[in-house]
PDB file of N, CA and C in Angstrom:
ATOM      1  N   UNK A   1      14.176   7.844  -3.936  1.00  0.00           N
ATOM      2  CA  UNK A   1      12.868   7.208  -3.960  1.00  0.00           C
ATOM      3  C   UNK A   1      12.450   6.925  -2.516  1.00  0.00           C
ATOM      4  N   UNK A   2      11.426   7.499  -2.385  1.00  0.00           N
ATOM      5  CA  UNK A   2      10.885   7.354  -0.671  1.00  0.00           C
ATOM      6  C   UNK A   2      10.612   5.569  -0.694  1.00  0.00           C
ATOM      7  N   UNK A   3      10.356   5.142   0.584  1.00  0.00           N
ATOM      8  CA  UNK A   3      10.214   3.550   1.162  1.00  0.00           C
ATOM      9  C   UNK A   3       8.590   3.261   1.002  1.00  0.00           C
ATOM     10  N   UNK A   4       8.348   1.979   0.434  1.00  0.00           N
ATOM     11  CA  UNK A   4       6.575   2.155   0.027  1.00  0.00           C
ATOM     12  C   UNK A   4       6.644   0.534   1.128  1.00  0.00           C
ATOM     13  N   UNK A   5       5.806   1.090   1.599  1.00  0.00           N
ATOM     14  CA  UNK A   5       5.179  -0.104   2.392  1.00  0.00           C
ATOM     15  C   UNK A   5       3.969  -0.112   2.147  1.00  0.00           C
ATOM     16  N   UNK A   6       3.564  -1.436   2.124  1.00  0.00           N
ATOM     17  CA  UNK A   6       2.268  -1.815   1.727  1.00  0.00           C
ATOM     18  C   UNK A   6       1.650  -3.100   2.949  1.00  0.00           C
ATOM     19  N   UNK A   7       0.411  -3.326   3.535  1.00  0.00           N
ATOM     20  CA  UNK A   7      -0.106  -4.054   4.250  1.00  0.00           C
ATOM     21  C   UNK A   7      -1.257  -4.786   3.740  1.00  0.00           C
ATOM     22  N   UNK A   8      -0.929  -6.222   3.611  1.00  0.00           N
ATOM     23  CA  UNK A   8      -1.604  -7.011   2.534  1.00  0.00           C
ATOM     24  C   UNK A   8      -2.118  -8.321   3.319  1.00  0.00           C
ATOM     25  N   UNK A   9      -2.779  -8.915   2.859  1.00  0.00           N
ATOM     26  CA  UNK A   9      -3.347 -10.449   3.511  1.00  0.00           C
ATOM     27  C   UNK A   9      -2.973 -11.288   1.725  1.00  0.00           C
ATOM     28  N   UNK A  10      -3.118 -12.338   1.823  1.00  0.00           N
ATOM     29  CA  UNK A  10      -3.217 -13.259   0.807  1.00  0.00           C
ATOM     30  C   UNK A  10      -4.169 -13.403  -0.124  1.00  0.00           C
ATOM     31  N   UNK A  11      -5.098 -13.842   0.198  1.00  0.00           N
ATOM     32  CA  UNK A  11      -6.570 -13.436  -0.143  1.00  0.00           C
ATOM     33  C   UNK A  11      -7.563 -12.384  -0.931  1.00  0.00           C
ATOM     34  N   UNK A  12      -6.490 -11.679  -0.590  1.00  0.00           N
ATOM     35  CA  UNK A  12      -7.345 -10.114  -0.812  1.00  0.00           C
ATOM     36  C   UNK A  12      -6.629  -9.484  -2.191  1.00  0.00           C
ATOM     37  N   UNK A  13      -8.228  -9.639  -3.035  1.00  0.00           N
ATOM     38  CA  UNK A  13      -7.437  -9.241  -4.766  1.00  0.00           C
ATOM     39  C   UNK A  13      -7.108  -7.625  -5.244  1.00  0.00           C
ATOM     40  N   UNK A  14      -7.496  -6.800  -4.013  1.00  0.00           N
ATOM     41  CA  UNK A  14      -7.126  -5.540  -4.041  1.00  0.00           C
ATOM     42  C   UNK A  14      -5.411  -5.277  -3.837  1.00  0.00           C
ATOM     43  N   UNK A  15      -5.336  -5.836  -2.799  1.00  0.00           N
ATOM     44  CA  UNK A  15      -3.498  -6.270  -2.531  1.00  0.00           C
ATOM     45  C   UNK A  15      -2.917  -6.954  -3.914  1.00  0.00           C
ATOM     46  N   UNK A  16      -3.490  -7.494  -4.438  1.00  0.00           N
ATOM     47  CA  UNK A  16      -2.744  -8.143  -5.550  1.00  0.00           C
ATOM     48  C   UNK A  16      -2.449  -7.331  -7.051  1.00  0.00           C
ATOM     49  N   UNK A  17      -3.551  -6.480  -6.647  1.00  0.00           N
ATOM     50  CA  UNK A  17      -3.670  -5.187  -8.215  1.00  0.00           C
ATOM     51  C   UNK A  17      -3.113  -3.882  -7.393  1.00  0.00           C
ATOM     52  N   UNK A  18      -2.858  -4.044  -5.908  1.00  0.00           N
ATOM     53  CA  UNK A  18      -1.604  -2.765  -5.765  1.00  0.00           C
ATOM     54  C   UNK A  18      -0.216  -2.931  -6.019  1.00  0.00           C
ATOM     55  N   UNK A  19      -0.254  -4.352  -5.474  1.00  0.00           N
ATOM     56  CA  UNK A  19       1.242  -4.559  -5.748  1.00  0.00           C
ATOM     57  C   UNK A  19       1.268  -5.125  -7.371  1.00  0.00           C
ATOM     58  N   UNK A  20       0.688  -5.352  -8.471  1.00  0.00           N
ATOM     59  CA  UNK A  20       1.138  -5.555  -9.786  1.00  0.00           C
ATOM     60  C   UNK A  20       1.022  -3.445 -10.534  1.00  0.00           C
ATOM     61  N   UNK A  21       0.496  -3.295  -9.720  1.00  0.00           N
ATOM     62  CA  UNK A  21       0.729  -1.576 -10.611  1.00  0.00           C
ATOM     63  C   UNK A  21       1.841  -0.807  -9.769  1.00  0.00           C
ATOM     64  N   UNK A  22       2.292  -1.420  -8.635  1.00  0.00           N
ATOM     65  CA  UNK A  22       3.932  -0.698  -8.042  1.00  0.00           C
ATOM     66  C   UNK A  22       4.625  -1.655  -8.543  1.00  0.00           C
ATOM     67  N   UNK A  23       4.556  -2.885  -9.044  1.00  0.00           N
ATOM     68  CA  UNK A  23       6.000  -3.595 -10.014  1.00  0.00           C
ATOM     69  C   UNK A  23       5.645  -2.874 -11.225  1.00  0.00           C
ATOM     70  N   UNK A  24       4.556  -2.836 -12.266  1.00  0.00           N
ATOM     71  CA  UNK A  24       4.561  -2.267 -13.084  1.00  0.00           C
ATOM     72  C   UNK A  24       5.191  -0.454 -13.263  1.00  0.00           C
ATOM     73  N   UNK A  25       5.255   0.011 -11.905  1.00  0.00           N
ATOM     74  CA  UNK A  25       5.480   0.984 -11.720  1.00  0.00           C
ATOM     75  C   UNK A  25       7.370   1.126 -11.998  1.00  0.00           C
ATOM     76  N   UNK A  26       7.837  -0.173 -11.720  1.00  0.00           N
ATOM     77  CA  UNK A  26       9.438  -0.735 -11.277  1.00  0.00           C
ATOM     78  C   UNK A  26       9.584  -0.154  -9.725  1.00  0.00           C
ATOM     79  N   UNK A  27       9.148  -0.010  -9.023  1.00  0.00           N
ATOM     80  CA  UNK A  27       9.671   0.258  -7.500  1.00  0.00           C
ATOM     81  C   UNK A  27       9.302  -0.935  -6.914  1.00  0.00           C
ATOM     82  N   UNK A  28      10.095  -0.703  -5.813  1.00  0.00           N
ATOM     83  CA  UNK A  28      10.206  -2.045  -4.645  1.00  0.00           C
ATOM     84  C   UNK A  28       9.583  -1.478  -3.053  1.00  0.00           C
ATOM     85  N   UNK A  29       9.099  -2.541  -3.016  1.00  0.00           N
ATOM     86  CA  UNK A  29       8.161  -2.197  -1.489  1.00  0.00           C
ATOM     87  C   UNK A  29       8.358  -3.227  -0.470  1.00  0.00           C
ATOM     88  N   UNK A  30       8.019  -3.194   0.840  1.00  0.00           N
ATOM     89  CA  UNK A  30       8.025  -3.824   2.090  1.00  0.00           C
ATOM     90  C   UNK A  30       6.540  -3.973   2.260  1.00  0.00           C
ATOM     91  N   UNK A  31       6.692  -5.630   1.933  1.00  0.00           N
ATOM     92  CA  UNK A  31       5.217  -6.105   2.423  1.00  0.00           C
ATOM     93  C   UNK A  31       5.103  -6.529   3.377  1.00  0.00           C
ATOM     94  N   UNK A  32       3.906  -5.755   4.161  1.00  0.00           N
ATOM     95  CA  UNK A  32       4.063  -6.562   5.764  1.00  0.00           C
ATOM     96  C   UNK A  32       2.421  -7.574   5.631  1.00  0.00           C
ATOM     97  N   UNK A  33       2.318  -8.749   5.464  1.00  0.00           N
ATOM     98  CA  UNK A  33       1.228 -10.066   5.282  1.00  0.00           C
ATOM     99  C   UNK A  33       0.715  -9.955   6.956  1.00  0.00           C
ATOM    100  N   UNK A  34      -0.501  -9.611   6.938  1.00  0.00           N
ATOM    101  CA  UNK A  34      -0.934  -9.584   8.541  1.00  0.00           C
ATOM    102  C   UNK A  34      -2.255 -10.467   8.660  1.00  0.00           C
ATOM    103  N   UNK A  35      -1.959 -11.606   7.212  1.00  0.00           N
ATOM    104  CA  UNK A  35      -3.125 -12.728   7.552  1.00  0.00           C
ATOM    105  C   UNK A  35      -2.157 -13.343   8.834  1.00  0.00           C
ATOM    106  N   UNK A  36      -3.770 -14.046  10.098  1.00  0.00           N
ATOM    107  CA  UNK A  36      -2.637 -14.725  10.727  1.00  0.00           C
ATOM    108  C   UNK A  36      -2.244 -14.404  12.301  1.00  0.00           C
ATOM    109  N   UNK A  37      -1.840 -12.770  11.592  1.00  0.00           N
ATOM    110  CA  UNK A  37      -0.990 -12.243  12.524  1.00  0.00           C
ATOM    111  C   UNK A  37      -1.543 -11.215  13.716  1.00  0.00           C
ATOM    112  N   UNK A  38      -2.501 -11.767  14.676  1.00  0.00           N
ATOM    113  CA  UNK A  38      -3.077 -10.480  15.336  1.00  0.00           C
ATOM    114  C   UNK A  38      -2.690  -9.157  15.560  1.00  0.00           C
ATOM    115  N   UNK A  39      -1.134  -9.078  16.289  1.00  0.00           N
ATOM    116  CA  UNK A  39      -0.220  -7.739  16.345  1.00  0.00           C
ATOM    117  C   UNK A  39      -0.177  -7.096  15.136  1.00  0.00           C
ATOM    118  N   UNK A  40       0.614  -7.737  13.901  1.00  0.00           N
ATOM    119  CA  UNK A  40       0.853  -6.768  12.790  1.00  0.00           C
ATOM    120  C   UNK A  40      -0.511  -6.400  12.464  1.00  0.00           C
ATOM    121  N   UNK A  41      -1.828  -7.097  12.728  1.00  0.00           N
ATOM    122  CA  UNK A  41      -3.067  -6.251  11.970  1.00  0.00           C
ATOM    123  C   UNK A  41      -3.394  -5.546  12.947  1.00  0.00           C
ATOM    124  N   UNK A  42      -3.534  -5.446  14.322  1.00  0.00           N
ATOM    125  CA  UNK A  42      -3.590  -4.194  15.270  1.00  0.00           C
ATOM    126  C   UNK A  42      -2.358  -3.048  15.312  1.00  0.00           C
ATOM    127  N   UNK A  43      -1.364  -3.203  15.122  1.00  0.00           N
ATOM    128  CA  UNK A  43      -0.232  -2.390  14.524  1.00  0.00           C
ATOM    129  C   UNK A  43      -0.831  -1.350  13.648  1.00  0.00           C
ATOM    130  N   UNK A  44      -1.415  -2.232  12.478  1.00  0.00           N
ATOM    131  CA  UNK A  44      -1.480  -1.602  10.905  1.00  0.00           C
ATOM    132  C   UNK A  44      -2.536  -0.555  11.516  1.00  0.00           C
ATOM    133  N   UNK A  45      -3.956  -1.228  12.054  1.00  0.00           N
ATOM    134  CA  UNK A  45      -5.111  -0.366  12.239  1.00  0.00           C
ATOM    135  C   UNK A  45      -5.029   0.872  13.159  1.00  0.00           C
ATOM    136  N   UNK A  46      -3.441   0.371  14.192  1.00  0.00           N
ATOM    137  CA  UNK A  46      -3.276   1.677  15.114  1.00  0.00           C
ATOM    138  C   UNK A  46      -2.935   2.969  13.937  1.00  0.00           C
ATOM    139  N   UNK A  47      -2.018   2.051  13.312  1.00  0.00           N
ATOM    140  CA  UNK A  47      -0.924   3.204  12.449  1.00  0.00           C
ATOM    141  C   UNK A  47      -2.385   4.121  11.309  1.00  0.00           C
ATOM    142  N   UNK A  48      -2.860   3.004  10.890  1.00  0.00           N
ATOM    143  CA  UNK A  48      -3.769   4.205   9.337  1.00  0.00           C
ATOM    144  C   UNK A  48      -4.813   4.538   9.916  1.00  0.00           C
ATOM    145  N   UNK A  49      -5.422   3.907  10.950  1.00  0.00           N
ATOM    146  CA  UNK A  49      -6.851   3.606  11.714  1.00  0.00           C
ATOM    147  C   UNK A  49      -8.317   3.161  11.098  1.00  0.00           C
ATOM    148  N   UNK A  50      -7.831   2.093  10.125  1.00  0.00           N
ATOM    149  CA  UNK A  50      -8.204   1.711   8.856  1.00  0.00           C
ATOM    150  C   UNK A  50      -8.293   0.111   9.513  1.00  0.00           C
ATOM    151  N   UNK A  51      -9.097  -1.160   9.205  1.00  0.00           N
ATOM    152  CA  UNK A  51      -9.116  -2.249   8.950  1.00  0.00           C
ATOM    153  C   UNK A  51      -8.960  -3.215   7.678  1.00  0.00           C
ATOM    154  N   UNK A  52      -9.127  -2.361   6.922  1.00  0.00           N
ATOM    155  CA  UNK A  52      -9.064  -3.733   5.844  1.00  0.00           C
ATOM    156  C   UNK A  52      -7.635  -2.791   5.251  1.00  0.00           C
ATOM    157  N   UNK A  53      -7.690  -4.290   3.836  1.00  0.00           N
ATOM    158  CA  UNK A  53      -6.024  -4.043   3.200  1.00  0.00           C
ATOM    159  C   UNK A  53      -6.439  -3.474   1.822  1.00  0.00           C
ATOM    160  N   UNK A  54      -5.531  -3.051   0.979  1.00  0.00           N
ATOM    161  CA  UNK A  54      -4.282  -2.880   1.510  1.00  0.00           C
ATOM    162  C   UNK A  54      -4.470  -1.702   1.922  1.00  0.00           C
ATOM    163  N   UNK A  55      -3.357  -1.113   2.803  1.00  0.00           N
ATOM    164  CA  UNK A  55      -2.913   0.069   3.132  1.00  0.00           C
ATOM    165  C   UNK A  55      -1.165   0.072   2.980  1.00  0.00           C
ATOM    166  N   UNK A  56      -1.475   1.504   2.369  1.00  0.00           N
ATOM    167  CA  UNK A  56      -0.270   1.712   1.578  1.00  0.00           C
ATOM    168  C   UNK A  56       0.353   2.872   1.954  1.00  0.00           C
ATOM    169  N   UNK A  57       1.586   3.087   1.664  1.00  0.00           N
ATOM    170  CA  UNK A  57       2.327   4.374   2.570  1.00  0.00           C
ATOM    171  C   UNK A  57       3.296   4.523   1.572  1.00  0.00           C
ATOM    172  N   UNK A  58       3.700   5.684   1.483  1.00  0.00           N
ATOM    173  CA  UNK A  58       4.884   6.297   0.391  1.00  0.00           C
ATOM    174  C   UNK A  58       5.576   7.122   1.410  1.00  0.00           C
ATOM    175  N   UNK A  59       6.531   6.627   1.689  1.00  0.00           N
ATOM    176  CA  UNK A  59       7.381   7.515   2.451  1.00  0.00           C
ATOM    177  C   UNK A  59       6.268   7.614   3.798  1.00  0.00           C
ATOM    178  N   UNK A  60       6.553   8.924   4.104  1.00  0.00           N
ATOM    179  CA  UNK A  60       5.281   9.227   5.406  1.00  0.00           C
ATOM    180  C   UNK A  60       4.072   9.785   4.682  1.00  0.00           C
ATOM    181  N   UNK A  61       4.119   9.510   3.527  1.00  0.00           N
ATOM    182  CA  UNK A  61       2.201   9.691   3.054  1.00  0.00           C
ATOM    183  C   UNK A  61       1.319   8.401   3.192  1.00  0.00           C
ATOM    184  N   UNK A  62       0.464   8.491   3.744  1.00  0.00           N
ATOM    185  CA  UNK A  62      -0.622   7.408   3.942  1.00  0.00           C
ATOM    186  C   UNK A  62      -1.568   7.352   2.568  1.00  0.00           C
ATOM    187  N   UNK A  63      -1.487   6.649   1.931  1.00  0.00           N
ATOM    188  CA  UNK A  63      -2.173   6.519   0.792  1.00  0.00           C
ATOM    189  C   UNK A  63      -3.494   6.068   1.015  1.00  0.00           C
ATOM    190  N   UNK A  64      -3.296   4.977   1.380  1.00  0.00           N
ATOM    191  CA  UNK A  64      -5.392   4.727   1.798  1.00  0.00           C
ATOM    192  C   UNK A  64      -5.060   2.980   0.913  1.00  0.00           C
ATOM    193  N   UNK A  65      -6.155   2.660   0.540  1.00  0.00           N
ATOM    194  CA  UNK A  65      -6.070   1.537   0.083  1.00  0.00           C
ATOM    195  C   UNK A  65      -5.753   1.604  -2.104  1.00  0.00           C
ATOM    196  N   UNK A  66      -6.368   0.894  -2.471  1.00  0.00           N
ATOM    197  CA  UNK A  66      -6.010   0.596  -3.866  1.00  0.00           C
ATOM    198  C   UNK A  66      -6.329   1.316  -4.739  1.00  0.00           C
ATOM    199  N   UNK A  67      -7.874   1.810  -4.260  1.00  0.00           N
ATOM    200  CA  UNK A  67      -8.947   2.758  -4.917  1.00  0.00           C
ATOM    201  C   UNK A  67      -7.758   4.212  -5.245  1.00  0.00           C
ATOM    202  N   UNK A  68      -6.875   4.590  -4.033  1.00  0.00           N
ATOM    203  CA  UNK A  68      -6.797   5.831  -3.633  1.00  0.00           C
ATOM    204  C   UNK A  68      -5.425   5.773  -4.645  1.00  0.00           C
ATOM    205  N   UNK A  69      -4.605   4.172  -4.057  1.00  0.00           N
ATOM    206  CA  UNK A  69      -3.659   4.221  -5.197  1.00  0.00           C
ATOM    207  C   UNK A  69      -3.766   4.573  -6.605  1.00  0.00           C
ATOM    208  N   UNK A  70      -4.615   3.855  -7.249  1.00  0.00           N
ATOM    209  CA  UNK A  70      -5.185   3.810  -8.674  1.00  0.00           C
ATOM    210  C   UNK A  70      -5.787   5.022  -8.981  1.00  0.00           C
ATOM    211  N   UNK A  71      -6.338   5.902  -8.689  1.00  0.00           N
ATOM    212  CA  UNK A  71      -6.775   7.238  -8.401  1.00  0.00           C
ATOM    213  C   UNK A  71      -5.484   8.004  -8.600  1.00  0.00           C
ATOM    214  N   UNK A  72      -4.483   7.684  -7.865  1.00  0.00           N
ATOM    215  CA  UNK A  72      -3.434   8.893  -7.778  1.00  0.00           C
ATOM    216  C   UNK A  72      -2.253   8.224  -9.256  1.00  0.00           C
ATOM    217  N   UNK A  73      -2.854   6.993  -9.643  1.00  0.00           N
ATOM    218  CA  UNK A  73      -2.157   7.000 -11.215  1.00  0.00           C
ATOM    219  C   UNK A  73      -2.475   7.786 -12.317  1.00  0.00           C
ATOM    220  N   UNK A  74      -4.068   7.433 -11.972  1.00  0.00           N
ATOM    221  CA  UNK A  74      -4.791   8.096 -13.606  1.00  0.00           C
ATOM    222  C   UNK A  74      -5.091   9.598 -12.919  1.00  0.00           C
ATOM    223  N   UNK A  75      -4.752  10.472 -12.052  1.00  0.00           N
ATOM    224  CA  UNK A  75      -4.478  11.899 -11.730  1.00  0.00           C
ATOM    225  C   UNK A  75      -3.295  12.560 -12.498  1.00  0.00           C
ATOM    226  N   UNK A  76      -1.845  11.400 -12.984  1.00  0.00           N
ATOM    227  CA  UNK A  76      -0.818  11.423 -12.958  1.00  0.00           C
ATOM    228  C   UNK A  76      -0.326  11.946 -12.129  1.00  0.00           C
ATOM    229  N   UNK A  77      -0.626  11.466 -10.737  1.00  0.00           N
ATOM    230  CA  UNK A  77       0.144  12.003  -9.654  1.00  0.00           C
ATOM    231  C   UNK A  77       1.046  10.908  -8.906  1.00  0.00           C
ATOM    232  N   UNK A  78       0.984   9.920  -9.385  1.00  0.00           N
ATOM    233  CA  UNK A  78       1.615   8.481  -8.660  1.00  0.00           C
ATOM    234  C   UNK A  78       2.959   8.392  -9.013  1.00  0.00           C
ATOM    235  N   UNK A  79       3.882   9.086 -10.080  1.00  0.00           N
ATOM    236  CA  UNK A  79       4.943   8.842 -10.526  1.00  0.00           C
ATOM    237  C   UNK A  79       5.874  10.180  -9.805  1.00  0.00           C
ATOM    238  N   UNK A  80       5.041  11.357  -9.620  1.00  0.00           N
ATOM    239  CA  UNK A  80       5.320  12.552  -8.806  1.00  0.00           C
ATOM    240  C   UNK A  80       5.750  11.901  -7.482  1.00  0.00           C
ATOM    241  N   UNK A  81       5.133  11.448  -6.716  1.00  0.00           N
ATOM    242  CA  UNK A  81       5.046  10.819  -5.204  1.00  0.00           C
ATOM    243  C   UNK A  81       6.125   9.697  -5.221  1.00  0.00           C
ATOM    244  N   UNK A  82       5.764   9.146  -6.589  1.00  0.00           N
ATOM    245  CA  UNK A  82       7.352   7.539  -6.287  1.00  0.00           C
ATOM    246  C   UNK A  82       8.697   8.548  -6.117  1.00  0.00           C
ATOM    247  N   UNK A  83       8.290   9.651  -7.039  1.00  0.00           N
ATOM    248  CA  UNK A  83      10.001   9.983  -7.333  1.00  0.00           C
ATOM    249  C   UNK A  83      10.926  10.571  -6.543  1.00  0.00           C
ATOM    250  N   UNK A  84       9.512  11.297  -5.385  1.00  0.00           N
ATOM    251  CA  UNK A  84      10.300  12.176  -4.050  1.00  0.00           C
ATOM    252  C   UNK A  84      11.269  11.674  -3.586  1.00  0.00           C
TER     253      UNK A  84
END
């Protein structure tokens, strides 16, 4: 199973319906919380070149935010990508 990192703020109810459809999914992820945190949110925006959350990564695929997640469920392509 590739490493899913996900980049989330508190606040933000898109982060909250990515990460309840990757537990629903049963995989485990590395949340990096960049309310707060100036570096980790200039980090994140160097890495996707994206500002808002979440941004999500499967292994070295850049997923995009929640839309793109949820998209690549009902494709049935999201269980393909966990399983690499």
């Amino acid at each position: 199973m590739p490493e899913i990192l996900i980049y989330t703020t508190h606040i933000c109810p898109y982060c909250i319906m990515a990460k309840r459809l990757l537990d629903k999914k049963g995989v485990s992820y590395t949340e990096i919380n960049v309310d707060g945190n100036t570096g980790l949110r200039e980090d994140m925006m160097r890495k996707t070149k994206r500002r808002t959350v979440p941004q999500i990564y499967i292994g070295d695929f850049h997923v995009g935010g929640f839309d793109e997640l949820h998209a690549l469920d009902q494709q049935k392509k999201l269980d393909t990508l966990l399983a690499t």
